[in-house]
Protein backbone atom coordinates (compact mmCIF):
# COMPACT_ATOMS: atom_id res chain seq x y z
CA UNK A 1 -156.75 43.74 179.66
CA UNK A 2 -157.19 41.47 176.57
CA UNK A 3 -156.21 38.03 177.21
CA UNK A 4 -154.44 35.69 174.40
CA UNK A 5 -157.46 33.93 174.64
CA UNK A 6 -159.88 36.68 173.68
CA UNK A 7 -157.35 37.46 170.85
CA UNK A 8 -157.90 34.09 169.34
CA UNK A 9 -161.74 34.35 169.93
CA UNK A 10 -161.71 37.55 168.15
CA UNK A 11 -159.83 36.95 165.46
CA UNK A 12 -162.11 33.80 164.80
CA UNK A 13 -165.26 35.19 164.44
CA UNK A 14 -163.84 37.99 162.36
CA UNK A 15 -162.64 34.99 160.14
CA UNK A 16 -165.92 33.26 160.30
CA UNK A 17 -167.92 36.92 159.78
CA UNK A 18 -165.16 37.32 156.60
CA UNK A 19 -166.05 33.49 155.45
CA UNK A 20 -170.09 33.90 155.60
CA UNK A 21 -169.99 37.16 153.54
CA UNK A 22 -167.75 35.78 151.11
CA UNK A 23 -170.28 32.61 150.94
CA UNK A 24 -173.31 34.88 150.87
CA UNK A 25 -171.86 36.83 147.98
CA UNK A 26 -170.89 33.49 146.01
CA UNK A 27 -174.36 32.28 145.95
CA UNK A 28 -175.80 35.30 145.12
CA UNK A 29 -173.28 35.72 142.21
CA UNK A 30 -175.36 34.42 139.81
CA UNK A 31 -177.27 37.17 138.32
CA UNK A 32 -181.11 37.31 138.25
CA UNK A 33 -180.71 36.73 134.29
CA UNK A 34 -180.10 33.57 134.49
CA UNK A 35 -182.91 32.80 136.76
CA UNK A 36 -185.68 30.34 134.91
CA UNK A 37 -189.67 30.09 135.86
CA UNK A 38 -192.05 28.31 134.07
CA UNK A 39 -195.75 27.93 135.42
CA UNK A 40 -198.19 26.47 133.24
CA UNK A 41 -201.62 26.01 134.51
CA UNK A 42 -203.98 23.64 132.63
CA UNK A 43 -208.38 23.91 134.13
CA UNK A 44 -211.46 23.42 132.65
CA UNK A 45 -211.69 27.10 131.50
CA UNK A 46 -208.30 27.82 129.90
CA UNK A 47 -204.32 27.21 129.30
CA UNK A 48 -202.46 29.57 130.85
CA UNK A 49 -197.97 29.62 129.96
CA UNK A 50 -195.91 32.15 131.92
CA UNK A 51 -192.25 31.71 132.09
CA UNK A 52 -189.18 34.21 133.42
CA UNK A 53 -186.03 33.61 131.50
CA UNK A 54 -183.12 34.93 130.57
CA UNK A 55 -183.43 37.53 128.22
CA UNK A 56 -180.52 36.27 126.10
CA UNK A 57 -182.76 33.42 125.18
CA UNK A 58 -185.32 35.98 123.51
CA UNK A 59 -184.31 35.67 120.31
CA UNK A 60 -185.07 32.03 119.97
CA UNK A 61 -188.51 32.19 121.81
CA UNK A 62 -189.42 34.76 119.16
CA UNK A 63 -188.31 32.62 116.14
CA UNK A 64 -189.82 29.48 118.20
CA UNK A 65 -193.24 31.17 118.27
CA UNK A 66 -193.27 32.57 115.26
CA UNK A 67 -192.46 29.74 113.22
CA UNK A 68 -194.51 26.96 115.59
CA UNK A 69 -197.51 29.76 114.97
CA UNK A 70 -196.98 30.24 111.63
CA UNK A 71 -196.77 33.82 112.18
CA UNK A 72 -194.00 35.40 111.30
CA UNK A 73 -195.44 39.32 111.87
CA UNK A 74 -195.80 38.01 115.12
CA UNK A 75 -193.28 40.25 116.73
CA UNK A 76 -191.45 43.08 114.52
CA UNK A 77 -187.96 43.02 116.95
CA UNK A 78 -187.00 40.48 119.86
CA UNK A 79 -187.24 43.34 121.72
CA UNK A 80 -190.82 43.69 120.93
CA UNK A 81 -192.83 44.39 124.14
CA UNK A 82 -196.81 42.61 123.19
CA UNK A 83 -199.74 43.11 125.28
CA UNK A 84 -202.11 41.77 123.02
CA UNK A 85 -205.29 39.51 121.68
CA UNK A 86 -203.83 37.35 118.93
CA UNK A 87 -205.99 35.66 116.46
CA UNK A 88 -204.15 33.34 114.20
CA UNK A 89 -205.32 32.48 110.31
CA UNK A 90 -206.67 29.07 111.58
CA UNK A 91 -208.66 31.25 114.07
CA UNK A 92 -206.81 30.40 117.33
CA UNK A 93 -207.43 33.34 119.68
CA UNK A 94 -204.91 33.80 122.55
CA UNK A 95 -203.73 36.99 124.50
CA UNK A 96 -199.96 37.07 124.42
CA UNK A 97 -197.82 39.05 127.09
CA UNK A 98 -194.40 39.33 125.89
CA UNK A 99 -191.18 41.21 126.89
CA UNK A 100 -187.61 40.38 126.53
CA UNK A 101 -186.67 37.56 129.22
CA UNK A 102 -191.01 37.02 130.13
CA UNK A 103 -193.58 35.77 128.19
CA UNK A 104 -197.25 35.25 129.15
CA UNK A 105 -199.84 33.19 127.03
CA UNK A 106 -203.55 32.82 128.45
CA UNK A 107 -205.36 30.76 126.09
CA UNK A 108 -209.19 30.38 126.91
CA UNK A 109 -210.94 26.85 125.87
CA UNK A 110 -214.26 28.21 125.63
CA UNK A 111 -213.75 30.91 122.87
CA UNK A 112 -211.27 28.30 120.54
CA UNK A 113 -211.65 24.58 119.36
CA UNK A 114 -210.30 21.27 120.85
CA UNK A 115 -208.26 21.75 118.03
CA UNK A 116 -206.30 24.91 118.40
CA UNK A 117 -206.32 24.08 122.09
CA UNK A 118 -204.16 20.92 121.44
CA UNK A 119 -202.23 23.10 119.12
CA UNK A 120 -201.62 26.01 121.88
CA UNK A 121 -200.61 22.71 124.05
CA UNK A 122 -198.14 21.60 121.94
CA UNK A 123 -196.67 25.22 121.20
CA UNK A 124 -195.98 25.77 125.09
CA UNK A 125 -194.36 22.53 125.66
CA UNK A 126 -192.29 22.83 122.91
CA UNK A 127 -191.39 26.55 124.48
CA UNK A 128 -191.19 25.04 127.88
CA UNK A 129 -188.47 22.93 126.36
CA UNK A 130 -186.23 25.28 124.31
CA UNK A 131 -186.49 27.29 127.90
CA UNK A 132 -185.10 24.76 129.79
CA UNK A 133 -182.49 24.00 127.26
């Protein structure tokens, strides 16, 4: 025999069960697109940019790079997929993973100048910013 009491227990956790999911699914309502990750790591051997992004944001990474590199054959689409070596006119070399919403540039100090390294600095902060933007 169910008891009133047992009722009411009941019918609170089912209400509790109800609110968690609900919860659960609210937080995980925003969609992995929107998800940003930037890791920049900065040694004695190299400058290495990766970042995860929202791939509605490709577009101006793409014109970003290109014009901050001064390459505008850089990428022939946004939705260019690169897995290259790059060597810019000024001689910068980099190697340049690039996909719609992920980017991955792993410049190495020992094959490029103090100058194009500051210049591959500057180029990922200023990408780090428009990212976070």
């Amino acid at each position: 025999m169910i008891t009133f009491k047992s009722k009411q227990m009941k019918a609170l956790y089912l209400y509790l069960s109800m609110l968690l999911a609900a919860l659960g699914l609210s937080c995980n309502f925003r969609s992995a697109s929107d998800n940003l990750s930037i890791s920049v790591k900065n040694n004695d051997a190299g400058y290495n940019f990766e970042a995860t992004y929202p791939e509605r944001k490709t577009d101006k990474v793409v014109a970003y790079l290109e014009k901050a590199l001064q390459d505008d054959q850089l990428f022939t689409a946004s939705s260019d997929i690169k897995n290259v070596n790059v060597v810019l006119s000024d001689s910068t070399a980099f190697y340049l993973k690039a996909e719609p919403g992920f980017i991955v540039i792993d410049f190495k100090k020992q094959m490029n100048s103090f100058t194009s390294y500051k210049k591959m600095e500057e180029v990922c902060l200023g990408l780090k910013e428009l990212l976070a933007d």
